[in-house]
Protein backbone atom coordinates (compact mmCIF):
# COMPACT_ATOMS: atom_id res chain seq x y z
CA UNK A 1 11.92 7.12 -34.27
CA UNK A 2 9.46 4.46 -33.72
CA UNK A 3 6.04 4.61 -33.20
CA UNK A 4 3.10 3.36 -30.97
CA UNK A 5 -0.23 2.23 -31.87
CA UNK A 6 -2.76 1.00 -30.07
CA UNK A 7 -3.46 -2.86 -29.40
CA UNK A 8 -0.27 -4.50 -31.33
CA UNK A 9 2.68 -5.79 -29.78
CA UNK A 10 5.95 -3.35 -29.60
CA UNK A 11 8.58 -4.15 -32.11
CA UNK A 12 12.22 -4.34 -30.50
CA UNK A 13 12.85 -0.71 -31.08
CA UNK A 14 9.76 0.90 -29.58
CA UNK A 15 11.03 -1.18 -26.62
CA UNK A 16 14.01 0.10 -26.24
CA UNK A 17 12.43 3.56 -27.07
CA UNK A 18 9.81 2.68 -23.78
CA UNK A 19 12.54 1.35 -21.74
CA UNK A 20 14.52 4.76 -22.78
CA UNK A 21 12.02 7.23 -21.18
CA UNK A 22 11.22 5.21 -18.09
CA UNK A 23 15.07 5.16 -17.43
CA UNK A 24 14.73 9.01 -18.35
CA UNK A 25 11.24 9.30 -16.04
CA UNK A 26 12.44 7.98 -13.32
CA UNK A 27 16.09 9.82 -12.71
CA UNK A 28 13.99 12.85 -13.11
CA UNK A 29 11.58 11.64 -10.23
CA UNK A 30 14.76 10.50 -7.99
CA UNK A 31 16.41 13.72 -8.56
CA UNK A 32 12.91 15.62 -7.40
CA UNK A 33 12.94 13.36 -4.40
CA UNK A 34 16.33 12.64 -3.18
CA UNK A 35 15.27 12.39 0.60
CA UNK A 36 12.17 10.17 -0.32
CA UNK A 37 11.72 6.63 1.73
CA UNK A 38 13.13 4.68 -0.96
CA UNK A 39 11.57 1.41 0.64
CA UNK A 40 8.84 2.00 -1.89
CA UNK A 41 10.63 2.50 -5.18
CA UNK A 42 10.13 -1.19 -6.50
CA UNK A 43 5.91 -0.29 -5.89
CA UNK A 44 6.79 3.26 -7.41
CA UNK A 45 8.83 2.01 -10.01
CA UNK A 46 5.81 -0.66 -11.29
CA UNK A 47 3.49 2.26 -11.29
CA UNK A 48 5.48 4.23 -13.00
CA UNK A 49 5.72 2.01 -15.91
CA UNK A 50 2.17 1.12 -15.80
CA UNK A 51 1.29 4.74 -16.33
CA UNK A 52 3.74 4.64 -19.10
CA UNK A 53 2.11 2.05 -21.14
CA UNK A 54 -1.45 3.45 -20.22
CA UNK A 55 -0.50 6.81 -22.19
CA UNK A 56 1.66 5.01 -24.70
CA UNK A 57 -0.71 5.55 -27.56
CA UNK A 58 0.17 8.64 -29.92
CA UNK A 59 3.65 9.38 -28.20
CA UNK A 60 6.66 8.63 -31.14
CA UNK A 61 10.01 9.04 -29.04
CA UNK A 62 11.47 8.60 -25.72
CA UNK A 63 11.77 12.46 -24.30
CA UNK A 64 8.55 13.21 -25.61
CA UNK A 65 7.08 10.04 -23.30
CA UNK A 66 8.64 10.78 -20.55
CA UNK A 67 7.15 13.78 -20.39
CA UNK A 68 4.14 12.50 -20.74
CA UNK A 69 4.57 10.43 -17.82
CA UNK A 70 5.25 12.86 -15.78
CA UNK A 71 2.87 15.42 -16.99
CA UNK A 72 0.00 13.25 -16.83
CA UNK A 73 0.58 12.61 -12.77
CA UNK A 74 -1.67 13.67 -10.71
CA UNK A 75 -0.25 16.71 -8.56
CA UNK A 76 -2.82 18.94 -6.56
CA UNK A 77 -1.32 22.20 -5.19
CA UNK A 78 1.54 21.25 -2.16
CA UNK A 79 1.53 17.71 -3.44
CA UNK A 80 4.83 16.08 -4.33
CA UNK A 81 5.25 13.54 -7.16
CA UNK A 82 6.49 11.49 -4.45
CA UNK A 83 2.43 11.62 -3.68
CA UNK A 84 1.64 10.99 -7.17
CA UNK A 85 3.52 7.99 -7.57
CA UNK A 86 2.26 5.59 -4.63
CA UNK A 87 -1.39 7.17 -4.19
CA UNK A 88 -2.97 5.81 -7.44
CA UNK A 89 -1.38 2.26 -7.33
């Protein structure tokens, strides 16, 4: 698998290693929130790969950054990741 360093440009693999576990992040999310307003998915959907690339550093294959992803949102007790994913925009 590739990897990902810090301040260099992605190689055509680690892209399609990225592009792997956001596909993977967010069918997980839509499967936790099938009854969610899905007007806000394109906003959801740009913060979810923003958070991706924040925590991209150190991660060397697609499962393992998806869960990563969705490990490192922020969900107080009761909170959805529905919450998660349009309060810190």
């Amino acid at each position: 698998m590739g990897s990902f360093r810090r301040y260099r440009a992605f190689d055509p693999h680690d892209l399609e290693l990225i592009e792997a576990a956001y596909e993977a992040a967010w069918k997980n999310f839509v499967l936790r929130q099938p009854f969610r307003d899905t007007s806000g998915d394109s906003e959801r959907k740009m913060f979810l790969r923003k958070r991706m690339f924040a925590i991209i550093c150190g991660v060397i294959d697609a499962e393992a950054l998806s869960d990563e992803v969705l490990a490192s949102l922020p969900l107080p007790p009761g909170a959805s990741i529905e919450n998660a994913l349009s309060d810190d925009q």
